[in-house]
PDB file of N, CA and C in Angstrom:
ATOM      1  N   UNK A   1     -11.118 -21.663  20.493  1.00  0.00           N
ATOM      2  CA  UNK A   1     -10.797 -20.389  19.857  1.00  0.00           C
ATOM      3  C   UNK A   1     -11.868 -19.363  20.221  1.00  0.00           C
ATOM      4  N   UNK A   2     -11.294 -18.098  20.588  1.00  0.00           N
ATOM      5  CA  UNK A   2     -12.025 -16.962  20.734  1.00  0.00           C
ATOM      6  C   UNK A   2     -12.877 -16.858  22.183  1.00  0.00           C
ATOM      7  N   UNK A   3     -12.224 -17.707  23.223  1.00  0.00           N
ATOM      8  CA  UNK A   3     -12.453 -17.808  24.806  1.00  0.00           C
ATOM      9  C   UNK A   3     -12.093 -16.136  24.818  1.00  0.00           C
ATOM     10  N   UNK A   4     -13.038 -15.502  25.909  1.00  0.00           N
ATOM     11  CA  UNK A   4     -13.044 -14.117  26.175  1.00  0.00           C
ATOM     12  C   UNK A   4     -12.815 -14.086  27.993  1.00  0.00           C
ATOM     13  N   UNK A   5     -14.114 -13.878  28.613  1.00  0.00           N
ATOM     14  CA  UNK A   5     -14.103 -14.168  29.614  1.00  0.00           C
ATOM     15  C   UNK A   5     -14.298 -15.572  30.286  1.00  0.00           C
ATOM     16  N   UNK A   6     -13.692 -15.477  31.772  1.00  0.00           N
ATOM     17  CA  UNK A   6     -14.187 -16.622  32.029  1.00  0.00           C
ATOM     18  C   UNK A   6     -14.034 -16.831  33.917  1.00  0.00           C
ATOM     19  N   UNK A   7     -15.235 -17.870  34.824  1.00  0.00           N
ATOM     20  CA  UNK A   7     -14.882 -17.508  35.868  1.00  0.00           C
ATOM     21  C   UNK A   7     -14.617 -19.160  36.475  1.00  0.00           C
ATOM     22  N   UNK A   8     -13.933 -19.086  37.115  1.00  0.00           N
ATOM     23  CA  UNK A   8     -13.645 -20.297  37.963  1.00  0.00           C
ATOM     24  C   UNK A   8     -14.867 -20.416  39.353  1.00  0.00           C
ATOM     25  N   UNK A   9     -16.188 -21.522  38.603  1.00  0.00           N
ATOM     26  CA  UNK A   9     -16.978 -21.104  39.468  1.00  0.00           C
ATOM     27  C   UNK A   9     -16.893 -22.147  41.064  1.00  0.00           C
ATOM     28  N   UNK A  10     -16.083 -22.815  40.581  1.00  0.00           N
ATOM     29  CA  UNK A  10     -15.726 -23.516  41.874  1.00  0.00           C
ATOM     30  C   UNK A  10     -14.513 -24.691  41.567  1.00  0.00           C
ATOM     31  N   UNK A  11     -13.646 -24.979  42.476  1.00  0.00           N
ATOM     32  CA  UNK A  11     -12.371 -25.650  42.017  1.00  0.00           C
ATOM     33  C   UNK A  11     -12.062 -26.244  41.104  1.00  0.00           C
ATOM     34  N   UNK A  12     -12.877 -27.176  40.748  1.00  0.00           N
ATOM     35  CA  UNK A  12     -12.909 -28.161  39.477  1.00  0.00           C
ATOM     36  C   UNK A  12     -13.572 -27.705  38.358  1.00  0.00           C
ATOM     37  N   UNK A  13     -14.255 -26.639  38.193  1.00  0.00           N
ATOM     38  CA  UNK A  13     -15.225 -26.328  37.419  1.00  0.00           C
ATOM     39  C   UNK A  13     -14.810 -24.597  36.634  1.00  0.00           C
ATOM     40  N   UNK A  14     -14.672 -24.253  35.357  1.00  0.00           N
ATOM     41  CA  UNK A  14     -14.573 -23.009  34.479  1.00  0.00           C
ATOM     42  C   UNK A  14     -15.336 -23.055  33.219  1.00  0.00           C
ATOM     43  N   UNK A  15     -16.077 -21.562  33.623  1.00  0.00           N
ATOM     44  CA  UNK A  15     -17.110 -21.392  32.576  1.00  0.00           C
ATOM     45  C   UNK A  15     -16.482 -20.217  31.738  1.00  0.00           C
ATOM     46  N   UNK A  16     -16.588 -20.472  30.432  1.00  0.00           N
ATOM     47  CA  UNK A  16     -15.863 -19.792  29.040  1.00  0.00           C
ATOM     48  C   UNK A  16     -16.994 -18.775  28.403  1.00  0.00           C
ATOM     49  N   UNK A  17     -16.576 -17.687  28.289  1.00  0.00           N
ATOM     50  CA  UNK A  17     -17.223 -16.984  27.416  1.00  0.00           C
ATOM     51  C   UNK A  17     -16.822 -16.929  26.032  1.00  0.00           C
ATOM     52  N   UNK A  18     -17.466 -17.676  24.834  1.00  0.00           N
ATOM     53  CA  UNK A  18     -16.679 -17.624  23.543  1.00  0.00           C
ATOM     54  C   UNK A  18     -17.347 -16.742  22.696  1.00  0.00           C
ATOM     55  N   UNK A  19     -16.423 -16.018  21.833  1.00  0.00           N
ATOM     56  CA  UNK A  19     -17.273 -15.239  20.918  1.00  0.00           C
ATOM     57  C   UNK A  19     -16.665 -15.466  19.623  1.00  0.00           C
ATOM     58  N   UNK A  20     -16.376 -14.369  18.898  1.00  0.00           N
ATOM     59  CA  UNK A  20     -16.017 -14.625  17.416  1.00  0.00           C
ATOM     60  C   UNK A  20     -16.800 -15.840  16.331  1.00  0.00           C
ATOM     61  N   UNK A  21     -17.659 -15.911  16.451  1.00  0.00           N
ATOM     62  CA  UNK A  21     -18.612 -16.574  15.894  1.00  0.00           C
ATOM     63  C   UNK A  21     -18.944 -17.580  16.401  1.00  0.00           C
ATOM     64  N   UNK A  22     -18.653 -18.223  17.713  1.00  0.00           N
ATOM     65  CA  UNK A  22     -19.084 -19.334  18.265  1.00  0.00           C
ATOM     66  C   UNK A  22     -20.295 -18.901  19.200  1.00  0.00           C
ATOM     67  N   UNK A  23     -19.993 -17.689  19.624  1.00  0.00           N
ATOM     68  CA  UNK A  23     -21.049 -16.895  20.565  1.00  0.00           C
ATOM     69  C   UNK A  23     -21.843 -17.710  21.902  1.00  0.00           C
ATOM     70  N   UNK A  24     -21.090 -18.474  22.058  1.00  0.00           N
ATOM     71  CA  UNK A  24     -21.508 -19.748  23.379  1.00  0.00           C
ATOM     72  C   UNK A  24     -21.177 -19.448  24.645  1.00  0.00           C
ATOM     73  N   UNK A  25     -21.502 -20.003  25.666  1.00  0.00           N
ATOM     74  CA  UNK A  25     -20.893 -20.156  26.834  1.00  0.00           C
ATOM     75  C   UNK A  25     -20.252 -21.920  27.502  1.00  0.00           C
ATOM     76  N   UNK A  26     -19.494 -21.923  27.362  1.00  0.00           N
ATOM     77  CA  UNK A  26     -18.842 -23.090  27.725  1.00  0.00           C
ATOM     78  C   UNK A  26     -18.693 -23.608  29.513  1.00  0.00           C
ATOM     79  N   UNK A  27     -18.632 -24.493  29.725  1.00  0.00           N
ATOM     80  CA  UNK A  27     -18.167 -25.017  31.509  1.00  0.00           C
ATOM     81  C   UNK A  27     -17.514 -26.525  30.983  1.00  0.00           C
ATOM     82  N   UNK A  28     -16.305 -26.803  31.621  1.00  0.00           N
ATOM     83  CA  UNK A  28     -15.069 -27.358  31.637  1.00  0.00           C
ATOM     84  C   UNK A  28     -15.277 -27.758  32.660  1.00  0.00           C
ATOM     85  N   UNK A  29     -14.866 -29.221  32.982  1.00  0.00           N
ATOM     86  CA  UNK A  29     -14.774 -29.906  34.809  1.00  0.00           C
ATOM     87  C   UNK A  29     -13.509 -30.640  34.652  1.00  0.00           C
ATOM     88  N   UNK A  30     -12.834 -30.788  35.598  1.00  0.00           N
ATOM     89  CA  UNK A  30     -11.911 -30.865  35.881  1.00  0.00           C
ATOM     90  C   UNK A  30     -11.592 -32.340  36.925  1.00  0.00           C
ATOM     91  N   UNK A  31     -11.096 -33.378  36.982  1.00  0.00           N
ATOM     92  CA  UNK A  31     -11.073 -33.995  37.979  1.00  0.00           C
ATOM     93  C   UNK A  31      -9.808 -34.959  38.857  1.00  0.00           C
ATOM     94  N   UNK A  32      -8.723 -33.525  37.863  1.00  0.00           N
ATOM     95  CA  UNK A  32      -7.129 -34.335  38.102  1.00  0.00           C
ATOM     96  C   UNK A  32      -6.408 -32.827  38.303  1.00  0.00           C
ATOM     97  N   UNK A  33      -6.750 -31.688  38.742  1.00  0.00           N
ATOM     98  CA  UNK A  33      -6.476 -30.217  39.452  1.00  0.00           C
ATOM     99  C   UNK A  33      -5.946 -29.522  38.115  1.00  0.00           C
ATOM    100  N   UNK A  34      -6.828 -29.670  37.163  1.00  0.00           N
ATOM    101  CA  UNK A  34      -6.665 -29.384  35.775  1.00  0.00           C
ATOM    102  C   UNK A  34      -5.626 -29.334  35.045  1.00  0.00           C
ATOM    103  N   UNK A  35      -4.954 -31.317  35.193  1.00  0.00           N
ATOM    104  CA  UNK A  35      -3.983 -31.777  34.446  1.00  0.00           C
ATOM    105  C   UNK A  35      -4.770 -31.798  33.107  1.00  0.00           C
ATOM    106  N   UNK A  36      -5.933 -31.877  32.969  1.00  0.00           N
ATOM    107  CA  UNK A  36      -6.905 -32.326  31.978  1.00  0.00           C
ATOM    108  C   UNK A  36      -8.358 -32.102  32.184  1.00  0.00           C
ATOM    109  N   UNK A  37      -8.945 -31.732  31.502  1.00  0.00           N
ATOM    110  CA  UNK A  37     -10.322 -30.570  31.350  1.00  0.00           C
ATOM    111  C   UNK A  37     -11.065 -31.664  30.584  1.00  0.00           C
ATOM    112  N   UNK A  38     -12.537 -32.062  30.698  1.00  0.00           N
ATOM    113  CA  UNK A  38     -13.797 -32.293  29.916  1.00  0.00           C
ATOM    114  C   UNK A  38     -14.967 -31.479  29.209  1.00  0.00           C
ATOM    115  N   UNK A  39     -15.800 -30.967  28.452  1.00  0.00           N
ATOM    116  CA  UNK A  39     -16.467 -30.036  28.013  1.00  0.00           C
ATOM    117  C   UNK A  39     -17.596 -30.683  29.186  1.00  0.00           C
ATOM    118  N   UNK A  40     -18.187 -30.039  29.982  1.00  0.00           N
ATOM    119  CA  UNK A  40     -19.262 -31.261  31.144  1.00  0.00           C
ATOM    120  C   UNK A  40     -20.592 -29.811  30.476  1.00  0.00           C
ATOM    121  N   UNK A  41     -20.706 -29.024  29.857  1.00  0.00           N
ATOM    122  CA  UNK A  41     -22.447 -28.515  29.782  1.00  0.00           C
ATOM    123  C   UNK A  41     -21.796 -27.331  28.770  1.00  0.00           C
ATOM    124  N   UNK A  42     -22.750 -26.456  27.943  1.00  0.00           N
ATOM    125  CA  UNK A  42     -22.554 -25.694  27.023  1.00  0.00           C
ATOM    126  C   UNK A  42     -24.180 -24.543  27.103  1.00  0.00           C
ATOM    127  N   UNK A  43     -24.250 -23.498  26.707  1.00  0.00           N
ATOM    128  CA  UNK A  43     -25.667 -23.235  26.088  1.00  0.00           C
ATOM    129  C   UNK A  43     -25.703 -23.324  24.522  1.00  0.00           C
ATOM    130  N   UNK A  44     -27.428 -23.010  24.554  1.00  0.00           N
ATOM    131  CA  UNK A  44     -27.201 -23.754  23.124  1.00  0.00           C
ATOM    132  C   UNK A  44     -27.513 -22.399  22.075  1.00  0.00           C
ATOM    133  N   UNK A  45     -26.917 -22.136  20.855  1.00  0.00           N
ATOM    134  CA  UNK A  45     -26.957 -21.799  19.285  1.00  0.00           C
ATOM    135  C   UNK A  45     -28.230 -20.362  19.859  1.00  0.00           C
ATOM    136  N   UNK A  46     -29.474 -21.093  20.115  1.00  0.00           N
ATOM    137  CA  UNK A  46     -30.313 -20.547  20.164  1.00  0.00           C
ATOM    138  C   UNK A  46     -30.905 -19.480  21.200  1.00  0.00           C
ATOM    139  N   UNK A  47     -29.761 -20.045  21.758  1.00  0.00           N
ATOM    140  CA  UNK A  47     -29.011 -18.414  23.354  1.00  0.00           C
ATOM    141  C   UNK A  47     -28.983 -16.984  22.791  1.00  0.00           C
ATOM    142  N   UNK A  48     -28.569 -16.979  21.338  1.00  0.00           N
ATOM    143  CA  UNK A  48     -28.180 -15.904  20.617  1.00  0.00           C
ATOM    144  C   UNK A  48     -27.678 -14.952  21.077  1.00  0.00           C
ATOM    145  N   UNK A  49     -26.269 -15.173  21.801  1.00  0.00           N
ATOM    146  CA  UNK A  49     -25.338 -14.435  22.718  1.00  0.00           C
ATOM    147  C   UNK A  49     -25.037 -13.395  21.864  1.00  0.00           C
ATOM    148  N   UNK A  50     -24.816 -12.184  22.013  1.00  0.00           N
ATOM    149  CA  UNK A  50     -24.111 -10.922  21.045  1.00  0.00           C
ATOM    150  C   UNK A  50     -22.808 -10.488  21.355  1.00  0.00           C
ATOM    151  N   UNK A  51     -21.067 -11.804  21.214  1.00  0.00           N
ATOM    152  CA  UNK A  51     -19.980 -11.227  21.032  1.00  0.00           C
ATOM    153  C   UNK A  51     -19.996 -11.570  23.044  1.00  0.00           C
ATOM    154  N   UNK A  52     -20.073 -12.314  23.367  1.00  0.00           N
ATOM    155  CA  UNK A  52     -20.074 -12.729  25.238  1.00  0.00           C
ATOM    156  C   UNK A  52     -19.005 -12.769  25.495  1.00  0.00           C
ATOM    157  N   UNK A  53     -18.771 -11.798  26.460  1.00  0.00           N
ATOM    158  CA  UNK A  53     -17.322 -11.575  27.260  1.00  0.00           C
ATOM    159  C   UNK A  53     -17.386 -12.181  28.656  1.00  0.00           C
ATOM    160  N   UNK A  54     -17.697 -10.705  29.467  1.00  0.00           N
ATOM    161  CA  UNK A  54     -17.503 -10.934  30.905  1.00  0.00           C
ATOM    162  C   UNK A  54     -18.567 -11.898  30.903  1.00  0.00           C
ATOM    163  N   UNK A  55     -18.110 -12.245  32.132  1.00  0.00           N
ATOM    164  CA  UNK A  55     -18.647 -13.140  33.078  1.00  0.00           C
ATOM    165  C   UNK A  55     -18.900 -13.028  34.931  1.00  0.00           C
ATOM    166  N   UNK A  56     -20.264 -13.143  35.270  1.00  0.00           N
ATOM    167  CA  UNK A  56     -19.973 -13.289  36.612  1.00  0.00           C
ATOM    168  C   UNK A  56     -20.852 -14.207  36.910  1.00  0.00           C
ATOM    169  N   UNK A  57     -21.040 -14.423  38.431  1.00  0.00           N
ATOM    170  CA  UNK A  57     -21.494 -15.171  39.164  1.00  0.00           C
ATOM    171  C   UNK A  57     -22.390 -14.546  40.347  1.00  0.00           C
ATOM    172  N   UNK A  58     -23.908 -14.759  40.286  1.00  0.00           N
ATOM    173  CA  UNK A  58     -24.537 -14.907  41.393  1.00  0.00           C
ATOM    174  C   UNK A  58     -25.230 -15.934  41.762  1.00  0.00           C
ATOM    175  N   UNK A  59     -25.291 -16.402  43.476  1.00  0.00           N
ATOM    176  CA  UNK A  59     -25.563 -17.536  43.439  1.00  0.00           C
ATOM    177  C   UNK A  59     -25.297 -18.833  43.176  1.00  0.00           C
ATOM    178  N   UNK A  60     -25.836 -19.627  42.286  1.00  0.00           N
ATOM    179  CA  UNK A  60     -25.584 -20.694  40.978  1.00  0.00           C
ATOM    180  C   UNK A  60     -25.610 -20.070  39.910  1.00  0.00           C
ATOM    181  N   UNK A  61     -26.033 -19.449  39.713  1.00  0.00           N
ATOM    182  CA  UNK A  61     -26.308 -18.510  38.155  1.00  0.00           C
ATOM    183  C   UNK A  61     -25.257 -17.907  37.719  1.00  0.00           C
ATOM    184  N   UNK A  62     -24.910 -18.187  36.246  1.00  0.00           N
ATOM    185  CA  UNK A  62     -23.549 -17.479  35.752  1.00  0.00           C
ATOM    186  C   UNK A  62     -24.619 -16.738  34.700  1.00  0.00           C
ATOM    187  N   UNK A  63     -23.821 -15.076  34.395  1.00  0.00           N
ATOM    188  CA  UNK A  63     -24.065 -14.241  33.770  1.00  0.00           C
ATOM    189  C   UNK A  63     -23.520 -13.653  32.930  1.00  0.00           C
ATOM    190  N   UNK A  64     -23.753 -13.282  31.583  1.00  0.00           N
ATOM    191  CA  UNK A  64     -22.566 -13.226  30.504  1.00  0.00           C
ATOM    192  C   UNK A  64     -23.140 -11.439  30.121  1.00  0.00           C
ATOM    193  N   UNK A  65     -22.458 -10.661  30.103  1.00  0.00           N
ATOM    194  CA  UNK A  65     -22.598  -9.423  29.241  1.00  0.00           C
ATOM    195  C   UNK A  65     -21.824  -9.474  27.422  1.00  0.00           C
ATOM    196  N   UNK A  66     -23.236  -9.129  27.425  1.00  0.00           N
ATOM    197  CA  UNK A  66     -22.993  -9.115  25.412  1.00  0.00           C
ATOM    198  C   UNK A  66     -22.387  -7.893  24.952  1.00  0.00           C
ATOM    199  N   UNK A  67     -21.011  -7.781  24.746  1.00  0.00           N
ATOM    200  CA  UNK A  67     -20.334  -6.966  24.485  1.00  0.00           C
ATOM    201  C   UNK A  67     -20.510  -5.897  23.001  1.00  0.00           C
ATOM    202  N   UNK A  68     -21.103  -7.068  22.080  1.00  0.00           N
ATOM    203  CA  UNK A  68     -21.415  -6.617  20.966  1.00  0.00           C
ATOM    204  C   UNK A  68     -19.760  -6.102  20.455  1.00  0.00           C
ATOM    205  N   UNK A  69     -18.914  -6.579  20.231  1.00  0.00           N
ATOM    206  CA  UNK A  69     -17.381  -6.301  19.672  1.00  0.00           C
ATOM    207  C   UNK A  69     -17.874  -6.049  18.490  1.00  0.00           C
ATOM    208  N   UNK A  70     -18.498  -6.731  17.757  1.00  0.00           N
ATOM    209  CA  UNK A  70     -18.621  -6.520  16.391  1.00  0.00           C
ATOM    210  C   UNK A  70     -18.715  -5.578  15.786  1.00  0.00           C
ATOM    211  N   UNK A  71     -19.722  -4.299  16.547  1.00  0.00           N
ATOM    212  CA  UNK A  71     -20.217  -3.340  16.424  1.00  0.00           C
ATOM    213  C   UNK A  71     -18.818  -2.212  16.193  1.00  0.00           C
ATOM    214  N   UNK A  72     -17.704  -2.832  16.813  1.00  0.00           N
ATOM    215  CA  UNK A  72     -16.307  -1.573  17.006  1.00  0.00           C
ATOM    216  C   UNK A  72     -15.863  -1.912  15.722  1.00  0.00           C
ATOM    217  N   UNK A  73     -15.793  -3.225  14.731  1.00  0.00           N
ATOM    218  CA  UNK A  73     -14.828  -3.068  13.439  1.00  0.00           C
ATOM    219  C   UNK A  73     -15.716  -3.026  12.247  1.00  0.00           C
ATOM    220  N   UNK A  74     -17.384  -2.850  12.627  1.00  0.00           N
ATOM    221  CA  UNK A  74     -18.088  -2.429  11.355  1.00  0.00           C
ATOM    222  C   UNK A  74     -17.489  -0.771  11.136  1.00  0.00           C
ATOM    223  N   UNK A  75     -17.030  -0.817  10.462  1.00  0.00           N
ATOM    224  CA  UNK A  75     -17.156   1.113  10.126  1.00  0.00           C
ATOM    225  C   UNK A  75     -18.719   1.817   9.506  1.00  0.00           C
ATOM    226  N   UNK A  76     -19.173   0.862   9.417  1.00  0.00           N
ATOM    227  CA  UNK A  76     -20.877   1.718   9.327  1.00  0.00           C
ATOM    228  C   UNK A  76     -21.722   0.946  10.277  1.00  0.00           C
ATOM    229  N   UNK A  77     -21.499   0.881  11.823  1.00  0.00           N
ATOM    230  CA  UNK A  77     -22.078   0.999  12.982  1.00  0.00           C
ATOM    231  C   UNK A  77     -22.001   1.696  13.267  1.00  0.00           C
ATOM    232  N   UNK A  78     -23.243   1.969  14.373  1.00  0.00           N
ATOM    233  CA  UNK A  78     -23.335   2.927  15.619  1.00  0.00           C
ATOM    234  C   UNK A  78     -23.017   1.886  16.749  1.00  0.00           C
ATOM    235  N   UNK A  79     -21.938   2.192  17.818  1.00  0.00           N
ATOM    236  CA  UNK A  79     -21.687   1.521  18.436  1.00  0.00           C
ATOM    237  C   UNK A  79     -22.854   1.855  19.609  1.00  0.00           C
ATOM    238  N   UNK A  80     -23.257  -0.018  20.314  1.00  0.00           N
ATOM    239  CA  UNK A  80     -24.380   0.515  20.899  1.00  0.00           C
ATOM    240  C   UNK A  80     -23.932   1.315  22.304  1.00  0.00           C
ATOM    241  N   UNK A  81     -24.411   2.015  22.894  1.00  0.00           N
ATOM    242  CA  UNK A  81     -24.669   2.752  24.233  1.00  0.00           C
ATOM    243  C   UNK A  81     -25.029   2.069  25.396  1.00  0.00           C
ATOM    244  N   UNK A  82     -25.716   0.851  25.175  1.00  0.00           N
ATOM    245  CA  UNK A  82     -26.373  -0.160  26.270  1.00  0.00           C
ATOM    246  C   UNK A  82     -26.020  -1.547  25.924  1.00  0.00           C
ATOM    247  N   UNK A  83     -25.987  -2.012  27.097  1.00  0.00           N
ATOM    248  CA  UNK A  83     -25.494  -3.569  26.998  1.00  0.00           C
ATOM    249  C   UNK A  83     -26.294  -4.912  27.522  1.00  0.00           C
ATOM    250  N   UNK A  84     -26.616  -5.760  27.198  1.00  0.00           N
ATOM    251  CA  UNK A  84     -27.498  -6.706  28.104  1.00  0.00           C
ATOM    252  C   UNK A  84     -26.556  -7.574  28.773  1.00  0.00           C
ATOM    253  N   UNK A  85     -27.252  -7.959  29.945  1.00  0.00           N
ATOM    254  CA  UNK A  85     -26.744  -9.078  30.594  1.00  0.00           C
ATOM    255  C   UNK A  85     -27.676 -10.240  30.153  1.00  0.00           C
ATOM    256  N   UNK A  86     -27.250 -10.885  30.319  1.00  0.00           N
ATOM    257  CA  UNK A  86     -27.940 -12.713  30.059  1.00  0.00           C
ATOM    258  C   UNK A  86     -27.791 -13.317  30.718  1.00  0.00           C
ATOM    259  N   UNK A  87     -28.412 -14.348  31.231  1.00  0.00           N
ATOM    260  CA  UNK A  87     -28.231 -15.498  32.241  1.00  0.00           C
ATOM    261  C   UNK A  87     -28.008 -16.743  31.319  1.00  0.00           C
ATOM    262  N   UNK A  88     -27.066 -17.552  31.369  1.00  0.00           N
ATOM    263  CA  UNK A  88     -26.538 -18.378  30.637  1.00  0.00           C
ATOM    264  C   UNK A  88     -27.347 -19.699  31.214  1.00  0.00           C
ATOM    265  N   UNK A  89     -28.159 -20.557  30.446  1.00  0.00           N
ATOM    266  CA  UNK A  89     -28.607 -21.730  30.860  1.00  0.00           C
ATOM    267  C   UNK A  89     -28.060 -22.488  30.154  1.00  0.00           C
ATOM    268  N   UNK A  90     -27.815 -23.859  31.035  1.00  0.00           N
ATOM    269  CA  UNK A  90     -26.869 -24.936  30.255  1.00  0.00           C
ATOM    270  C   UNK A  90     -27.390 -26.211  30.180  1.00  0.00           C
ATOM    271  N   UNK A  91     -26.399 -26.701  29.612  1.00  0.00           N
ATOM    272  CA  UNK A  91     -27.371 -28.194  28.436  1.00  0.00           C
ATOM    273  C   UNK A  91     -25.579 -29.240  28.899  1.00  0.00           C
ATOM    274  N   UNK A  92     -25.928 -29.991  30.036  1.00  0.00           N
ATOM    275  CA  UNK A  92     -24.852 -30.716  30.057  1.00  0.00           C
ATOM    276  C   UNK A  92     -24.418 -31.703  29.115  1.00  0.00           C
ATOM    277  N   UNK A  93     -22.983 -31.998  29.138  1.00  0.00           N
ATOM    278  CA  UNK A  93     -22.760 -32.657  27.819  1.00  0.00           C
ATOM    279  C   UNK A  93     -23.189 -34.217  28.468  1.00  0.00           C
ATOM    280  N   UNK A  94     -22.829 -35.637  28.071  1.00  0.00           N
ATOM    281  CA  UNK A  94     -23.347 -36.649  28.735  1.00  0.00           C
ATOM    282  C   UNK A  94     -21.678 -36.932  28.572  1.00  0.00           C
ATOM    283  N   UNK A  95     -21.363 -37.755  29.293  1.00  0.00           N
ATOM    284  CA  UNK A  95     -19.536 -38.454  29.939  1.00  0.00           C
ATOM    285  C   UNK A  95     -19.565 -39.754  28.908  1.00  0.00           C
ATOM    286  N   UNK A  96     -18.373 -39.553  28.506  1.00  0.00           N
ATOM    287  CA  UNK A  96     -18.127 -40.622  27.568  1.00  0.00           C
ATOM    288  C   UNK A  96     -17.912 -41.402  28.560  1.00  0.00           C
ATOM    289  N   UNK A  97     -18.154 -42.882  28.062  1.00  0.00           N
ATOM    290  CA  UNK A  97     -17.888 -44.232  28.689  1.00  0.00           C
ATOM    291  C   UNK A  97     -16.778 -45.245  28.084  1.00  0.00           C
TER     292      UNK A  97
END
């Protein structure tokens, strides 16, 4: 719930931008042409993503812009003017056996 952006960073492999209170970045692997998906790495809680949408890719490095959504349905915000990018570091999950 609440997948935003997301990029297919190579055939078997999609990284999720979640927000609505999960505020994570997700990567999904794939190893049947995505008859069926695994959670294979995540970042963690302490990423403190702000509302992560887009997504891109340089390199190896995936990059999440903090959209800050939240900021549009407070009615006593100032919506911000500037946005950060983040570099998403990940914490692979371990493969069930």
């Amino acid at each position: 719930m609440g997948a935003d952006g997301m990029i297919l960073n190579e055939p078997g492999q999609l990284t999720l931008a979640v927000n609505g209170g999960n505020d994570k970045i997700f990567q999904l692997t794939t190893e049947d042409n995505w008859g069926s998906a695994v959670l294979s790495a995540t970042t963690l809680t302490a990423d403190r993503f702000s509302y992560p949408a887009t997504l891109t890719k340089s390199g190896e490095d995936i990059w999440v812009m903090n959209a800050k959504t939240n900021e549009l349905v407070d009615s006593n915000a100032v919506p911000a003017k500037r946005f950060a990018i983040q570099k998403g570091i990940f914490k692979p999950i371990p493969k069930k056996k």
